[in-house]
Protein backbone atom coordinates (compact mmCIF):
# COMPACT_ATOMS: atom_id res chain seq x y z
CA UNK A 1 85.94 -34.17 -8.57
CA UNK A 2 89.65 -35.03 -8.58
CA UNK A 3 91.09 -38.84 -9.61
CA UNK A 4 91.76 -39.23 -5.71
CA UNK A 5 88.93 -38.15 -4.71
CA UNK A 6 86.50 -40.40 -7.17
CA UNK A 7 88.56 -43.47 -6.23
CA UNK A 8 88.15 -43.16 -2.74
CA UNK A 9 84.10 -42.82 -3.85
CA UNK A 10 84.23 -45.80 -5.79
CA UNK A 11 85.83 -47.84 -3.19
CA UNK A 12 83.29 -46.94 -0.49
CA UNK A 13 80.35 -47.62 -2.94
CA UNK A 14 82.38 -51.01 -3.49
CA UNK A 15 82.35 -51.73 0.17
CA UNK A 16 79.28 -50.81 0.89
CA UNK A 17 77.40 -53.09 -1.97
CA UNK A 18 79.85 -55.81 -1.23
CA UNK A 19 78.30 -55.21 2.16
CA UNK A 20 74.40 -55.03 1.38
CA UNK A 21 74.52 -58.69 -0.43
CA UNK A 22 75.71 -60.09 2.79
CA UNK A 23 72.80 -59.02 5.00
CA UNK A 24 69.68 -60.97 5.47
CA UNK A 25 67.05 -58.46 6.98
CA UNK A 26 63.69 -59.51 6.92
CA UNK A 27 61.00 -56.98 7.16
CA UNK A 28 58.24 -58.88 9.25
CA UNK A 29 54.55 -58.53 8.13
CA UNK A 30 52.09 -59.19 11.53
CA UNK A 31 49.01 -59.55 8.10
CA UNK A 32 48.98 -62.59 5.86
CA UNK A 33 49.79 -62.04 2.24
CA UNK A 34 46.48 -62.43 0.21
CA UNK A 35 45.93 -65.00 -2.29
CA UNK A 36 48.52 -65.18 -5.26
CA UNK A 37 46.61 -63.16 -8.51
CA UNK A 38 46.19 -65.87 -11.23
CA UNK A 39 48.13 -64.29 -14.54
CA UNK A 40 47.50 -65.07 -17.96
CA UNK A 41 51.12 -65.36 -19.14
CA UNK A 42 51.38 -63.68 -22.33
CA UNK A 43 52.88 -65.14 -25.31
CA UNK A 44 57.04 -66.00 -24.81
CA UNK A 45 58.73 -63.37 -26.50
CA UNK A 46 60.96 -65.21 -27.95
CA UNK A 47 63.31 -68.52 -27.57
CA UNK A 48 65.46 -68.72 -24.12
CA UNK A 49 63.20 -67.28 -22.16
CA UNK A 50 62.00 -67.82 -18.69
CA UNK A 51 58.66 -66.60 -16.55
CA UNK A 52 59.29 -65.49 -13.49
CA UNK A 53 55.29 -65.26 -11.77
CA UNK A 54 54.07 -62.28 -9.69
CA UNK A 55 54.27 -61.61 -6.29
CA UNK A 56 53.01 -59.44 -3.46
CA UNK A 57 54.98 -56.51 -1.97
CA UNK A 58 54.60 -55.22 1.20
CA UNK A 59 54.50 -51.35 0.83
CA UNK A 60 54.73 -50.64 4.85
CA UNK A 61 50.73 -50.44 5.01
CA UNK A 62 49.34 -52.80 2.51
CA UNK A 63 49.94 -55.46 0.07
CA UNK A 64 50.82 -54.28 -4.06
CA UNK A 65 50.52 -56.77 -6.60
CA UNK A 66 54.05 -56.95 -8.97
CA UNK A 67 53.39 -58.53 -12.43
CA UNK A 68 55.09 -61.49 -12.91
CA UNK A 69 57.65 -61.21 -16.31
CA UNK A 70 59.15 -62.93 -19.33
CA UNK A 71 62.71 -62.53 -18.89
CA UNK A 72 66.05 -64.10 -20.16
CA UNK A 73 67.91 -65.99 -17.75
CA UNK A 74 71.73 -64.73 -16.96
CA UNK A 75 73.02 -68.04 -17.85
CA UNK A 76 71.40 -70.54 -20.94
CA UNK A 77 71.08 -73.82 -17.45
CA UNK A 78 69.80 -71.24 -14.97
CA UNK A 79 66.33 -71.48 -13.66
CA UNK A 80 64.47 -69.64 -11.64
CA UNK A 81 63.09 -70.58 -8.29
CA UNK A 82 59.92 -68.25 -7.07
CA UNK A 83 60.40 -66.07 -4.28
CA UNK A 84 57.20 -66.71 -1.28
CA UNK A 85 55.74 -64.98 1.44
CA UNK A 86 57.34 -67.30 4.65
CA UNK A 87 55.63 -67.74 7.93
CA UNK A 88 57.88 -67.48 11.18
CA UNK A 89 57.50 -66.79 15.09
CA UNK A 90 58.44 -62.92 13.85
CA UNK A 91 55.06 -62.82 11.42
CA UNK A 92 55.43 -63.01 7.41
CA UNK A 93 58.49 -62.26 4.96
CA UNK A 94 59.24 -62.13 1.70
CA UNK A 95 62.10 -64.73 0.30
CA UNK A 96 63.05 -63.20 -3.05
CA UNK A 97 63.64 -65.37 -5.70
CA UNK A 98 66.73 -66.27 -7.45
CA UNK A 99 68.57 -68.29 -10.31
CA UNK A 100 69.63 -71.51 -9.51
């Protein structure tokens, strides 16, 4: 690959993630997500940091379980708020979660 040609690659692969964080697509779920599974955290890892709890996926034909995590926040005052499954007029989707 020459220099010209892997800048104009990395400026399209700029663009286009610049260009994924900006759209909000839902993928709407007609079935209700089941019952959250209750987790037995296990012990903190260490100092600083944070649990972020489980959550259901939607695979395209059923619902998978994801493990919820110790993990260290990506500033020391962040927190996290917990993504949910969202009822609307479309059917059920997923608002991730995020640091706050």
């Amino acid at each position: 690959m020459t220099f010209r040609n892997g800048l104009i690659t990395c400026a399209l692969a700029a663009t286009l993630t610049a260009g994924v964080g900006l759209a909000k697509t839902h993928v709407y779920v007609t079935l209700a997500p089941p019952a959250p599974v209750v987790e037995t955290r296990p012990a903190m890892p260490g100092s600083g940091y944070v649990w972020t709890p489980g959550f259901y996926n939607w695979n395209g034909s059923n619902y998978v379980w994801n493990n919820g995590a110790w993990v260290t926040p990506p500033h020391h005052h962040h927190h996290y708020v917990s993504g949910a499954w969202v009822h609307s007029h479309h059917g059920w989707y997923y608002r991730q979660g995020y640091w706050r």
